[in-house]
C-alpha atoms as a PDB file:
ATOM      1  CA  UNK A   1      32.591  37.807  27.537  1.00  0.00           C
ATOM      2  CA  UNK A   2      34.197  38.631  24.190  1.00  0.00           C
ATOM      3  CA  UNK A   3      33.106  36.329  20.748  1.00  0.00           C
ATOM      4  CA  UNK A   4      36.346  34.494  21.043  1.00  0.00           C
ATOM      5  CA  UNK A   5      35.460  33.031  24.404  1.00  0.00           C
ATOM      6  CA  UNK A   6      32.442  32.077  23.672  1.00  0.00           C
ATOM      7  CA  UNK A   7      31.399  28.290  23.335  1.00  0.00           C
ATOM      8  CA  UNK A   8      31.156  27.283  19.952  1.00  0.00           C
ATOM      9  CA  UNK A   9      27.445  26.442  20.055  1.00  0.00           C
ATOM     10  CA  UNK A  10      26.954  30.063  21.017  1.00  0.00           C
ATOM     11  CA  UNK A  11      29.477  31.542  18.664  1.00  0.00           C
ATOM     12  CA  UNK A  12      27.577  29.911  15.820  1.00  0.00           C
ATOM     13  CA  UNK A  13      24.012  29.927  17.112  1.00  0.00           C
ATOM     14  CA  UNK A  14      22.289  31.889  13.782  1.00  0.00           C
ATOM     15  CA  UNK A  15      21.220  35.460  14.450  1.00  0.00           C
ATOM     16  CA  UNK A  16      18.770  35.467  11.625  1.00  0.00           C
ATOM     17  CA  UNK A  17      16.489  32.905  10.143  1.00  0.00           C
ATOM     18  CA  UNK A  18      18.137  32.321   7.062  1.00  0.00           C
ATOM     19  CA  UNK A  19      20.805  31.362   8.353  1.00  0.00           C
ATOM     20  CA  UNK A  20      18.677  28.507  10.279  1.00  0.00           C
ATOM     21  CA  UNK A  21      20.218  24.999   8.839  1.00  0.00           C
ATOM     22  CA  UNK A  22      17.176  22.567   7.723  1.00  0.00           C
ATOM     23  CA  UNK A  23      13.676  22.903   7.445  1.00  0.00           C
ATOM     24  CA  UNK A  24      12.936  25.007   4.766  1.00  0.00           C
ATOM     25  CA  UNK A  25       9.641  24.643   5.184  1.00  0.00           C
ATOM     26  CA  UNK A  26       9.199  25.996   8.717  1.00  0.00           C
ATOM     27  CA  UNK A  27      11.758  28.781   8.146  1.00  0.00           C
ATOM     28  CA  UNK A  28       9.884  30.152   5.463  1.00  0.00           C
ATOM     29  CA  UNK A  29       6.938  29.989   7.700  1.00  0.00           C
ATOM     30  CA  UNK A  30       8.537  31.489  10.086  1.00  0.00           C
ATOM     31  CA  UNK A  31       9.710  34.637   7.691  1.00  0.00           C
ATOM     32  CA  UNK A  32       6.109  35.098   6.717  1.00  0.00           C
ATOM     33  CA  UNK A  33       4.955  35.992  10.459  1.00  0.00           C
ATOM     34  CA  UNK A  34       8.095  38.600  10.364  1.00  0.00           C
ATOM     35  CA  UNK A  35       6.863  39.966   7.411  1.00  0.00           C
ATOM     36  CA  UNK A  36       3.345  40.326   8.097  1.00  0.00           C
ATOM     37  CA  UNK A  37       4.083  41.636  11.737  1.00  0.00           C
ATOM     38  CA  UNK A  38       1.571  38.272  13.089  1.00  0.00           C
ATOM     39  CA  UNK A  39       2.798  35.774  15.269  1.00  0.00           C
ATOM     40  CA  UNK A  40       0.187  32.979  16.250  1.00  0.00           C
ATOM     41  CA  UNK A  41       1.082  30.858  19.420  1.00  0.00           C
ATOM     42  CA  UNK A  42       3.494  28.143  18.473  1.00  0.00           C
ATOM     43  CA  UNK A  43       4.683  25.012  19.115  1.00  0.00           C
ATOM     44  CA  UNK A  44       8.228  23.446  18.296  1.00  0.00           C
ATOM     45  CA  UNK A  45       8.699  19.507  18.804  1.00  0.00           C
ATOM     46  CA  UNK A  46      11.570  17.931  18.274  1.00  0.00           C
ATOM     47  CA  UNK A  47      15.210  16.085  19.738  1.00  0.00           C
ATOM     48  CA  UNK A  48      17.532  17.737  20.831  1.00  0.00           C
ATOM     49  CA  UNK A  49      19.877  20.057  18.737  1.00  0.00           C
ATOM     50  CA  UNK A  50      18.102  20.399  15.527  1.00  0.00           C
ATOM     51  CA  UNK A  51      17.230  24.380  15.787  1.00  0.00           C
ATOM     52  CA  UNK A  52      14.136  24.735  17.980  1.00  0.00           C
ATOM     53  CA  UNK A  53      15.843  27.522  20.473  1.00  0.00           C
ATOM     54  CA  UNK A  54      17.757  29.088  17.338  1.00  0.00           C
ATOM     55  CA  UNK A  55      14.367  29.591  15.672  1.00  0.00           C
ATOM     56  CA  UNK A  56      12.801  30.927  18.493  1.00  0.00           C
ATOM     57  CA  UNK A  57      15.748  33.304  19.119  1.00  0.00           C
ATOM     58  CA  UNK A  58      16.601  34.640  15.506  1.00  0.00           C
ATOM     59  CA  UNK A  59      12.484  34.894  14.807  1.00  0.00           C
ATOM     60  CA  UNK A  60      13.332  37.500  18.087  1.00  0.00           C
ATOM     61  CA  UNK A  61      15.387  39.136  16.782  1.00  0.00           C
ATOM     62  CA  UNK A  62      13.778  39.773  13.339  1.00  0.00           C
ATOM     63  CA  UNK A  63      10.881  40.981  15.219  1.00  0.00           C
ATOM     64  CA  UNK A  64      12.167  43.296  18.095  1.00  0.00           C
ATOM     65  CA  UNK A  65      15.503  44.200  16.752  1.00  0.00           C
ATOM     66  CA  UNK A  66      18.879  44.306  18.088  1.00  0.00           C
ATOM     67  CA  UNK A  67      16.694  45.251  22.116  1.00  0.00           C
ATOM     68  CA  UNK A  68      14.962  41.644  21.401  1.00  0.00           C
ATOM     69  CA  UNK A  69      15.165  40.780  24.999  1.00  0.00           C
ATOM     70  CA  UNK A  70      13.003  43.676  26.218  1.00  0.00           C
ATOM     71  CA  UNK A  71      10.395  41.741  24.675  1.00  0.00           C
ATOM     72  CA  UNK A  72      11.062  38.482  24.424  1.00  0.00           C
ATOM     73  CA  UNK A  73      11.060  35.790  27.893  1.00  0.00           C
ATOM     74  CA  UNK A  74      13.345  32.834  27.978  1.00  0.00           C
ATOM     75  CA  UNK A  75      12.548  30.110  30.344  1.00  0.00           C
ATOM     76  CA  UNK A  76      13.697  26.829  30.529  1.00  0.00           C
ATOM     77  CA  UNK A  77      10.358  24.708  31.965  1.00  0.00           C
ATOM     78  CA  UNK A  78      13.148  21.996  33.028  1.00  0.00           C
ATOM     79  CA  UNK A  79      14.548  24.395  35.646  1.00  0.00           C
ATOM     80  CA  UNK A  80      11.396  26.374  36.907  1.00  0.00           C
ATOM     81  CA  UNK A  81       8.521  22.988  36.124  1.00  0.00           C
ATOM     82  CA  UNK A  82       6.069  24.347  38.545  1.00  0.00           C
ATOM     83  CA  UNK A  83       2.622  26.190  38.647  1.00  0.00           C
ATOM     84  CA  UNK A  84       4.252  29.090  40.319  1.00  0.00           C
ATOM     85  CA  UNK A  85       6.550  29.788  37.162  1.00  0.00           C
ATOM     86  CA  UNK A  86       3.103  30.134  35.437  1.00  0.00           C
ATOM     87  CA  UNK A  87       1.408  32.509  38.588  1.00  0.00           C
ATOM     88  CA  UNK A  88       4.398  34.723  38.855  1.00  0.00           C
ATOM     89  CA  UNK A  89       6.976  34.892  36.002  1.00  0.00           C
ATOM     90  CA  UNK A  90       4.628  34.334  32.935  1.00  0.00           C
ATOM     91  CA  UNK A  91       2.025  35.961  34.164  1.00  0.00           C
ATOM     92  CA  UNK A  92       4.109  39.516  34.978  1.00  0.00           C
ATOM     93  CA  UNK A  93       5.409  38.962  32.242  1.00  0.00           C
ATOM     94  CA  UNK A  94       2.704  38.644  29.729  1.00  0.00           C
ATOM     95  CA  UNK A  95       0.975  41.688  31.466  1.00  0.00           C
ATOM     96  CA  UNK A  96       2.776  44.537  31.041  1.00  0.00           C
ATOM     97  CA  UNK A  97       3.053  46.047  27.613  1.00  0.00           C
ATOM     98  CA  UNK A  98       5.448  45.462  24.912  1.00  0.00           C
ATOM     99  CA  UNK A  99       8.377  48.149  24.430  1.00  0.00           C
ATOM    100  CA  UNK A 100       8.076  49.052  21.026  1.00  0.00           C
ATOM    101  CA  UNK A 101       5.566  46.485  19.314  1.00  0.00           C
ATOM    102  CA  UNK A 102       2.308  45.506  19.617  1.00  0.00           C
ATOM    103  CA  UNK A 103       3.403  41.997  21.412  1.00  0.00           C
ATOM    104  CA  UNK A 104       6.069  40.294  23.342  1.00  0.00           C
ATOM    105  CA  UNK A 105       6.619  36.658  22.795  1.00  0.00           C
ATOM    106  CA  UNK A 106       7.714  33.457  25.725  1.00  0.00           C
ATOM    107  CA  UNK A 107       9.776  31.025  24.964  1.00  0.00           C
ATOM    108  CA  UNK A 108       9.510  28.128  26.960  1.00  0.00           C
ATOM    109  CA  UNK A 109      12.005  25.507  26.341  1.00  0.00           C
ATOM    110  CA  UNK A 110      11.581  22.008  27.473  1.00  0.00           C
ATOM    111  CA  UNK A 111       7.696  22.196  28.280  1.00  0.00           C
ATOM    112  CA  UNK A 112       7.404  18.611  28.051  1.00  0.00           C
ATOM    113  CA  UNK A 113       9.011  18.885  31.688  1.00  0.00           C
ATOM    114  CA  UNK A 114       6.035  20.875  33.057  1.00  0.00           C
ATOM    115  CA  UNK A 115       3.986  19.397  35.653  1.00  0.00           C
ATOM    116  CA  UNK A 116       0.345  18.830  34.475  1.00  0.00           C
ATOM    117  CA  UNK A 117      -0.812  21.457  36.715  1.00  0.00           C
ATOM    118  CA  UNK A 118       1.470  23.603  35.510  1.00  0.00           C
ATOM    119  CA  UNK A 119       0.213  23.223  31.577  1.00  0.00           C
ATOM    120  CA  UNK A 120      -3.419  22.989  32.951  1.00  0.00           C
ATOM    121  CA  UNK A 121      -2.450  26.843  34.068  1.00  0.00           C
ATOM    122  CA  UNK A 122      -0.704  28.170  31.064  1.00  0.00           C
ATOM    123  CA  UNK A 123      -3.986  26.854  29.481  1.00  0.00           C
ATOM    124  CA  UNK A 124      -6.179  30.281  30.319  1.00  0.00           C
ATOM    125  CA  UNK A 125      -3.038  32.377  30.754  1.00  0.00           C
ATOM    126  CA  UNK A 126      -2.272  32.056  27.057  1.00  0.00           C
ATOM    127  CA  UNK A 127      -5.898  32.640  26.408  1.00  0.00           C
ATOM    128  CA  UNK A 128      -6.193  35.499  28.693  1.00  0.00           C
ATOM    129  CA  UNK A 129      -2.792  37.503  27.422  1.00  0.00           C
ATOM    130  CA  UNK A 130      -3.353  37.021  23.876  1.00  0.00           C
ATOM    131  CA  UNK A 131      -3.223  40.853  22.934  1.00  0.00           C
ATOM    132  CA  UNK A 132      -0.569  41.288  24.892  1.00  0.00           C
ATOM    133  CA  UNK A 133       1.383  38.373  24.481  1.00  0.00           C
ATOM    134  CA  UNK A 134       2.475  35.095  21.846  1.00  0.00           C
ATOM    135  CA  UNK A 135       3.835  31.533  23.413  1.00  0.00           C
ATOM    136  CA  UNK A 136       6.340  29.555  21.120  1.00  0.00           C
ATOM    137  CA  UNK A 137       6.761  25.911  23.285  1.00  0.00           C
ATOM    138  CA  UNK A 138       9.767  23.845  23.054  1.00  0.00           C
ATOM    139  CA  UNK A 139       9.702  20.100  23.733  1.00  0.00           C
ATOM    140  CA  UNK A 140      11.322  16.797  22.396  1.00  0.00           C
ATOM    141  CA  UNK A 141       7.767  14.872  22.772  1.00  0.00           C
ATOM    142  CA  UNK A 142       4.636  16.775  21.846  1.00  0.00           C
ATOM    143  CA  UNK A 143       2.628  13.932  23.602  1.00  0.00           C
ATOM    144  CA  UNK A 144       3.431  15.518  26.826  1.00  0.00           C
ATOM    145  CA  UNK A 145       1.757  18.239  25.928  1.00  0.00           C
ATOM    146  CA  UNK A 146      -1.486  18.425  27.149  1.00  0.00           C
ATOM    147  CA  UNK A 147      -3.964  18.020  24.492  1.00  0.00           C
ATOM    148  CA  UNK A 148      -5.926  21.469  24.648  1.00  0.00           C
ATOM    149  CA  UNK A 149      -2.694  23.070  24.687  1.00  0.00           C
ATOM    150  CA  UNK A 150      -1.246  22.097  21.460  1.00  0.00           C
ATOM    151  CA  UNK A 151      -4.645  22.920  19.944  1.00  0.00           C
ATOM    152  CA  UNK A 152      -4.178  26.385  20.548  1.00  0.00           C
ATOM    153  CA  UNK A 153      -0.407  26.747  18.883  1.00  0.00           C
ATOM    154  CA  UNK A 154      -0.006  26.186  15.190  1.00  0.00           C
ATOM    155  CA  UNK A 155       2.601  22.793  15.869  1.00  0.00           C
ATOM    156  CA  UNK A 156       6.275  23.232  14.034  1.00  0.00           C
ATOM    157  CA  UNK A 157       8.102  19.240  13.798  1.00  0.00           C
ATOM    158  CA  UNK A 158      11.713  19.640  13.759  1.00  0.00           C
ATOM    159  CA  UNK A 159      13.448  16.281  12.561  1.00  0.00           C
ATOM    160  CA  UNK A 160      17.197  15.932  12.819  1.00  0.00           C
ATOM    161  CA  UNK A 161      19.394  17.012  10.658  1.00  0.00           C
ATOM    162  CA  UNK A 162      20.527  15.281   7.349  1.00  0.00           C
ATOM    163  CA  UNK A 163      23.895  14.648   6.861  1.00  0.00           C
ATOM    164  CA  UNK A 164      23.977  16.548   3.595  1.00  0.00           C
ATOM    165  CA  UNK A 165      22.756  19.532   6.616  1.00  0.00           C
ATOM    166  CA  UNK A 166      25.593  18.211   9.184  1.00  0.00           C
ATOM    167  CA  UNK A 167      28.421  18.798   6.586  1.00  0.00           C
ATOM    168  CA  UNK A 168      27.361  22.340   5.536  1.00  0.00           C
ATOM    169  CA  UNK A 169      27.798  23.099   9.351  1.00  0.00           C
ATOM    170  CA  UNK A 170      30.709  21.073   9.412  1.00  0.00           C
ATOM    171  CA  UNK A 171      32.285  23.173   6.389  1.00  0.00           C
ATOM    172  CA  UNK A 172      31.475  26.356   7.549  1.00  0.00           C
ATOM    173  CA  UNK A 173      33.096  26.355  11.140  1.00  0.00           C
ATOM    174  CA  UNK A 174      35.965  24.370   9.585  1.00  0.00           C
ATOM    175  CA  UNK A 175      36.488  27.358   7.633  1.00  0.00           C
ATOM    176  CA  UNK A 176      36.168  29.824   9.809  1.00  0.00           C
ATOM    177  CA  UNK A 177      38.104  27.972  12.721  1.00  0.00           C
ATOM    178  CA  UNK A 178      41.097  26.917  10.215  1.00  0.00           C
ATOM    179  CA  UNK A 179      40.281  23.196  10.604  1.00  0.00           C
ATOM    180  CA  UNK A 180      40.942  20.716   8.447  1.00  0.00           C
ATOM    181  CA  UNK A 181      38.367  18.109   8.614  1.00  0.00           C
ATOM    182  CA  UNK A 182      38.589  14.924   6.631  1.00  0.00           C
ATOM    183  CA  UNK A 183      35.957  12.931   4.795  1.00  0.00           C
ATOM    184  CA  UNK A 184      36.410   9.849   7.402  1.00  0.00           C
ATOM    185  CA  UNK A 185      35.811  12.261  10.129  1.00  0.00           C
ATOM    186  CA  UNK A 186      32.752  13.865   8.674  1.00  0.00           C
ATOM    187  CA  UNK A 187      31.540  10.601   7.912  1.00  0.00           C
ATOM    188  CA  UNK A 188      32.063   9.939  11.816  1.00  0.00           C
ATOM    189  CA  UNK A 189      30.453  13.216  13.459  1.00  0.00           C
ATOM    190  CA  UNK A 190      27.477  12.032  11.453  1.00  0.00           C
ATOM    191  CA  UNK A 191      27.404   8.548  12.653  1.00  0.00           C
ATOM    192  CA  UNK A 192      28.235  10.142  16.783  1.00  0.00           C
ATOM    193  CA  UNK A 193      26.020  13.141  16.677  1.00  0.00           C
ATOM    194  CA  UNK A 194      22.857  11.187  14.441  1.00  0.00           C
ATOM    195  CA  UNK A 195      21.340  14.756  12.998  1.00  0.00           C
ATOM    196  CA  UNK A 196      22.216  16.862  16.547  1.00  0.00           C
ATOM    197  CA  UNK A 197      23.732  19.950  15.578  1.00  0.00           C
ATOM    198  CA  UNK A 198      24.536  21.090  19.023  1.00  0.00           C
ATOM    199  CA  UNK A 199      26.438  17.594  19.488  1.00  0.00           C
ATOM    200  CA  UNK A 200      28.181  18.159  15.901  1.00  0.00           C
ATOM    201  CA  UNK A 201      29.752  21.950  17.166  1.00  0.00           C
ATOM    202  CA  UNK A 202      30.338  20.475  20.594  1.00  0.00           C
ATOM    203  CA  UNK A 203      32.604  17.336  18.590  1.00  0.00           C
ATOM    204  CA  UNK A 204      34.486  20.139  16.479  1.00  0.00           C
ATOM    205  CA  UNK A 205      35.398  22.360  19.167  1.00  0.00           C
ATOM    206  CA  UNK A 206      36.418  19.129  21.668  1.00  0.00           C
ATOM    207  CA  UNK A 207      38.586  17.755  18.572  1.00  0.00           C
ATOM    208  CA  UNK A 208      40.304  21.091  17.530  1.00  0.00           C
ATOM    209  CA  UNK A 209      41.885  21.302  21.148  1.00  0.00           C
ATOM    210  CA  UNK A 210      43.889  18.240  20.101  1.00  0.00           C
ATOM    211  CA  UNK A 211      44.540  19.078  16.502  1.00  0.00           C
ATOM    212  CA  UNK A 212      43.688  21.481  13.504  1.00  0.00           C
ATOM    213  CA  UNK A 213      44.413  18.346  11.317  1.00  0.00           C
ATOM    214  CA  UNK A 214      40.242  16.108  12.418  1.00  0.00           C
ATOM    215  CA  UNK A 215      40.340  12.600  11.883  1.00  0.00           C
ATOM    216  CA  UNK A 216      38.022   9.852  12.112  1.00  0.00           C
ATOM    217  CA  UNK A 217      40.401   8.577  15.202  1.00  0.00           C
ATOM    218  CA  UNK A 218      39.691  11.918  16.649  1.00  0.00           C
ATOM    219  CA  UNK A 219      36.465  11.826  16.918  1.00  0.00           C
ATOM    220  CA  UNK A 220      35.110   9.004  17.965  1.00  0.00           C
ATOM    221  CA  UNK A 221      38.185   9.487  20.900  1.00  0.00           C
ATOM    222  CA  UNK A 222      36.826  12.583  21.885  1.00  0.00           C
ATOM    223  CA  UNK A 223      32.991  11.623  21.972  1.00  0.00           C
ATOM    224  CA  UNK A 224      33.562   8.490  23.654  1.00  0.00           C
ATOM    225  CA  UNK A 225      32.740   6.492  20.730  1.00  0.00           C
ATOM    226  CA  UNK A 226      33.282   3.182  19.451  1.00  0.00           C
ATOM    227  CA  UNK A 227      33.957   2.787  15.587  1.00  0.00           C
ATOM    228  CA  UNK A 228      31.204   0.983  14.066  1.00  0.00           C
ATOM    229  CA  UNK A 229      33.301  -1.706  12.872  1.00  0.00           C
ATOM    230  CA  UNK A 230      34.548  -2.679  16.316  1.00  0.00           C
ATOM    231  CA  UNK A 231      31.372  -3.169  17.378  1.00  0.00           C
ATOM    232  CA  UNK A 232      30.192  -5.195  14.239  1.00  0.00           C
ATOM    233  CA  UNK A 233      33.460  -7.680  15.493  1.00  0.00           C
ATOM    234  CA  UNK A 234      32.214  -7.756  18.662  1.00  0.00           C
ATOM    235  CA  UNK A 235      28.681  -9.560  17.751  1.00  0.00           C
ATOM    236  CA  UNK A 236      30.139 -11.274  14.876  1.00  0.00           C
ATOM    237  CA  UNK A 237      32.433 -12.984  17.349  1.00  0.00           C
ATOM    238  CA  UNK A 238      29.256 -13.571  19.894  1.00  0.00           C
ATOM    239  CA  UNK A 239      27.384 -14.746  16.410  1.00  0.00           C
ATOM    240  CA  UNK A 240      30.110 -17.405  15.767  1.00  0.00           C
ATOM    241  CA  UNK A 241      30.218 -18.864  19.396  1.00  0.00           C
ATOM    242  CA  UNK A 242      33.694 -16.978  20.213  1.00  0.00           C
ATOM    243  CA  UNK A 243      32.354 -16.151  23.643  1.00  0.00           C
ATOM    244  CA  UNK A 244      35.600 -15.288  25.501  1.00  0.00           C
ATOM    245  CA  UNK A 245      36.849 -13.152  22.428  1.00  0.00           C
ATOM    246  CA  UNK A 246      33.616 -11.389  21.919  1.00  0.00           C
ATOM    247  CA  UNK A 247      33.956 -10.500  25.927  1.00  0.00           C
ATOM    248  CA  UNK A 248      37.685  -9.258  25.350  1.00  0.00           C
ATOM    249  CA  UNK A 249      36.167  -6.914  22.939  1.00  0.00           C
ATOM    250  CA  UNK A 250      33.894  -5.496  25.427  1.00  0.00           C
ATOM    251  CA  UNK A 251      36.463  -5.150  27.466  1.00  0.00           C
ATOM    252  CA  UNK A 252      38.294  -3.039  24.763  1.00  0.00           C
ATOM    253  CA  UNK A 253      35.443  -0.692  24.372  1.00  0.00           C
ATOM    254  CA  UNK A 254      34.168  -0.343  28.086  1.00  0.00           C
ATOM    255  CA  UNK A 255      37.874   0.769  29.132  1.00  0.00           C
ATOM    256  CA  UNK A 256      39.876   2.408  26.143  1.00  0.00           C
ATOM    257  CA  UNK A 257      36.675   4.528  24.927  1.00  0.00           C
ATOM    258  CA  UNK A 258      35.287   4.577  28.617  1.00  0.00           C
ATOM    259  CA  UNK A 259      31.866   3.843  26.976  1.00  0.00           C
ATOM    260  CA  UNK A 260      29.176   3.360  29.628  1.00  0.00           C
ATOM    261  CA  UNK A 261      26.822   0.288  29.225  1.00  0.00           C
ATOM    262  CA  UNK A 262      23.877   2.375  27.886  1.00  0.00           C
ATOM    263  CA  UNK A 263      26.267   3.721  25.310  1.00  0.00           C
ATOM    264  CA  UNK A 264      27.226   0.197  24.264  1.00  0.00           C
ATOM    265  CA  UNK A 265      24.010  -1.384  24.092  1.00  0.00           C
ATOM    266  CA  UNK A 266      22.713   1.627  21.703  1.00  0.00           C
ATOM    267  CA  UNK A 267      25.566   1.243  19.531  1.00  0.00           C
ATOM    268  CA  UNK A 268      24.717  -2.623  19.551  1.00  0.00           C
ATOM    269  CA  UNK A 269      21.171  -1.975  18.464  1.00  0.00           C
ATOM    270  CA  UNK A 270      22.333   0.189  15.402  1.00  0.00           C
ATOM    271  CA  UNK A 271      24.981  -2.263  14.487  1.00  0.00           C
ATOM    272  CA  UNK A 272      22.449  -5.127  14.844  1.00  0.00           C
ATOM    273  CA  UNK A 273      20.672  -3.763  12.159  1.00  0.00           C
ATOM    274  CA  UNK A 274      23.370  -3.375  10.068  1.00  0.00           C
ATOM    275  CA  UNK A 275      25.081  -6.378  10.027  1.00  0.00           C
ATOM    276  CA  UNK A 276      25.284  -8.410   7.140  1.00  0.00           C
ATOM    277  CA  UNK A 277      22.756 -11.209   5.945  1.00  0.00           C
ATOM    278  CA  UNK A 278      25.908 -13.717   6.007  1.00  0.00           C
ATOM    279  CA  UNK A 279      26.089 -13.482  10.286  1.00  0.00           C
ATOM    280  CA  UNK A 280      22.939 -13.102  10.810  1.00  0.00           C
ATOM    281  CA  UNK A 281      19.077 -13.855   8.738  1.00  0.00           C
ATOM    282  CA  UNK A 282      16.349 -10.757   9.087  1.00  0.00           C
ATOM    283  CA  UNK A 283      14.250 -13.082  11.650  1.00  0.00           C
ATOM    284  CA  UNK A 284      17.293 -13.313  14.069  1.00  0.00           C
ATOM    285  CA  UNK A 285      17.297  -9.337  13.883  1.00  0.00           C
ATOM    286  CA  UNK A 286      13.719  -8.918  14.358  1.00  0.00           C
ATOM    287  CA  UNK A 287      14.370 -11.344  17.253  1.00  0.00           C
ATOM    288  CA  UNK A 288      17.469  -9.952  18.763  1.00  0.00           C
ATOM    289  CA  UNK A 289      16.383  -5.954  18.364  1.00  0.00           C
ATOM    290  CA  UNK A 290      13.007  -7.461  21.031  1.00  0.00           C
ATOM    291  CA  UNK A 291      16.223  -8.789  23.339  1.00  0.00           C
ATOM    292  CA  UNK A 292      18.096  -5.667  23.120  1.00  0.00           C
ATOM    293  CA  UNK A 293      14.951  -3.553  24.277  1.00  0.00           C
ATOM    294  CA  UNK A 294      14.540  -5.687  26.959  1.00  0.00           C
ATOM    295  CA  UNK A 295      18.497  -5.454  28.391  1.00  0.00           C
ATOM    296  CA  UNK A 296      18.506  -1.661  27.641  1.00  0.00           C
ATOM    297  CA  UNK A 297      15.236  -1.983  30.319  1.00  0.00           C
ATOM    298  CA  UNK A 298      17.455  -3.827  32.565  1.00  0.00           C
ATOM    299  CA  UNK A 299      20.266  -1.246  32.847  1.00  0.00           C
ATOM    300  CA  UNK A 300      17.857   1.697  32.709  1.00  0.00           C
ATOM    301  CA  UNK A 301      16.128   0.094  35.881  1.00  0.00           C
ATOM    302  CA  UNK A 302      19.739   0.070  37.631  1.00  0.00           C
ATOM    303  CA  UNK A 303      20.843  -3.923  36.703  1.00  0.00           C
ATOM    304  CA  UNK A 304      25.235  -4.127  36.537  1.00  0.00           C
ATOM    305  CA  UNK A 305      25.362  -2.858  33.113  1.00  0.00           C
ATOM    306  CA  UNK A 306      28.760  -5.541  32.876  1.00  0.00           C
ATOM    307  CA  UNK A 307      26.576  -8.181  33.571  1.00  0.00           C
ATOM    308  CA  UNK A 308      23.637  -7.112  31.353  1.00  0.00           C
ATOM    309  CA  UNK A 309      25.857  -6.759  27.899  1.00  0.00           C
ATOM    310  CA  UNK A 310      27.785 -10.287  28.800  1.00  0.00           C
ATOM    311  CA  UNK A 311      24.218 -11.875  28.697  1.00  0.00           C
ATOM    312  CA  UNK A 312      23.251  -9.943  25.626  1.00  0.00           C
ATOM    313  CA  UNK A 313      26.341 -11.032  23.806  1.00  0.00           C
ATOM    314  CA  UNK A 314      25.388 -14.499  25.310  1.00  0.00           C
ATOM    315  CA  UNK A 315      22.026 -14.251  23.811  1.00  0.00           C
ATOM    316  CA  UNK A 316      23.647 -12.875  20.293  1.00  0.00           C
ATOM    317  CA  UNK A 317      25.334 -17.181  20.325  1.00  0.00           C
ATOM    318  CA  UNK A 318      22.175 -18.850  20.012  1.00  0.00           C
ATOM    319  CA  UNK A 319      21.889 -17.641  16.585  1.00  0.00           C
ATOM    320  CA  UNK A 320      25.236 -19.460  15.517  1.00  0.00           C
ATOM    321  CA  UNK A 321      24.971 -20.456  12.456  1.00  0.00           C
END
């Protein structure tokens, strides 16, 4: 597969760790174990799309050189969640010897999706290889992890992205790709993708199929999106007692942005927040964020998701003013 047909997020993934967007902090960490040649065991915890894997993989490289994967073990604990993985890949892994260094290093992404059993294993195996071997874990919630083992990795928290971050990314595949991307539609990615990096390359390359020229329009088309505004009308309209036109409006966004109900109730708990004091007082929030929760429940648990956001715009009326 040449460069050019490569997915974006793969085309730009960073080869080396300066080229890492965010976290300063951790990077620079991270360029002190290349330069002193000692890796500890490590843990990364953090959503989705904010550089966890790309640290992992450009630390890699740094370390082993352009023949990184001789040395370095990518699994994906979401695939393989087991106590076997641990037994059998891990552990022939971790005990042969490293080509060319004095240690190899696992990467295993989504460990928050290991069965307990599993982690209760990778407990002495991590102990047991330690000459031979580093661990860098992956997960979204470190509270999965089993206590004992996050004591023994030094604990990395990757936050997501700042938009200041977002727009640098933003800039330089724009460049590179010959887009033109607007303001508006920066100011959009930021609002869809909400600091996921992954989900801001993804958005670029979706939109550039349509047009060189990005607009706000664009975007929130392509990422299935309603524009914040639309659904600030929506519960101003519920606010007011406009029942009926506040249900037209959901009609708009269920079927012209294909939005599933999940999707609209998020985007209904961010513009909640945001609505102005005039619609609605800061005890009606507090009050309306507790119903939200408890609809989002609803459709979660497998309630008609129609039926769900009609009663939540229901509930939105008795704060009329």
């Amino acid at each position: 597969m040449t460069e050019m047909e490569l997915p974006w997020v793969e085309k730009y993934r960073p080869k080396k760790l300066e080229n890492v967007i965010g976290h300063e902090d951790t990077i620079n960490r991270l360029k002190s174990y290349v330069i002193s040649r000692n890796v500890p065991n490590m843990l990364f915890s953090g959503p989705a799309g904010t550089g966890k894997t790309s640290s992992s993989i450009a630390l890699a490289r740094e370390l082993f050189g352009e023949n990184f994967e001789q040395n370095f073990l990518e699994l994906n604990a979401s695939d393989d969640r087991g106590i076997d993985v641990v037994r059998n890949t891990i552990k022939d892994f971790a005990r042969t010897l490293a080509f060319d260094s004095t240690f190899k290093i696992i990467f295993l992404d989504e460990c928050d999706a290991l069965t307990s059993d599993a982690q209760q294993a990778l407990r002495r195996t991590m102990e047991k290889y330690t000459k031979t071997c580093r661990f860098v874990l992956s997960c979204n919630y470190s509270s999965k992890i089993l206590e004992p083992l996050q004591s023994r990795c030094v604990i990395y928290r990757y936050k997501p992205l700042s938009p200041k971050d977002v727009d640098k990314q933003i800039e330089l595949v724009a460049k590179k790709e010959k887009l033109d991307v607007d303001e508006k539609a920066k100011e959009a990615i930021n609002y869809v993708s909400q600091g996921d990096l992954r989900k801001t390359i993804n958005i670029l390359q979706a939109c550039s199929t349509l047009n060189t020229k990005i607009t706000d329009e664009t975007v929130y088309s392509v990422a299935s999106r309603a524009r914040p505004e639309q659904v600030q009308e929506m519960l101003v309209l519920a606010v007011q007692g406009k029942f009926l036109d506040a249900r037209k409006k959901l009609d708009e966004l269920m079927y012209d942005y294909g939005m599933s109900g999940e999707d609209i109730i998020k985007q209904i708990y961010r513009e909640t927040i945001n609505l102005d004091e005039k619609h609605l007082s800061e005890k009606a929030k507090i009050d309306l964020v507790d119903t939200v929760g408890e609809y989002d429940f609803r459709i979660v648990e497998g309630a008609n998701e129609r039926i769900q956001i009609e009663a939540l715009l229901a509930q939105f009326m008795k704060y009329k003013k």
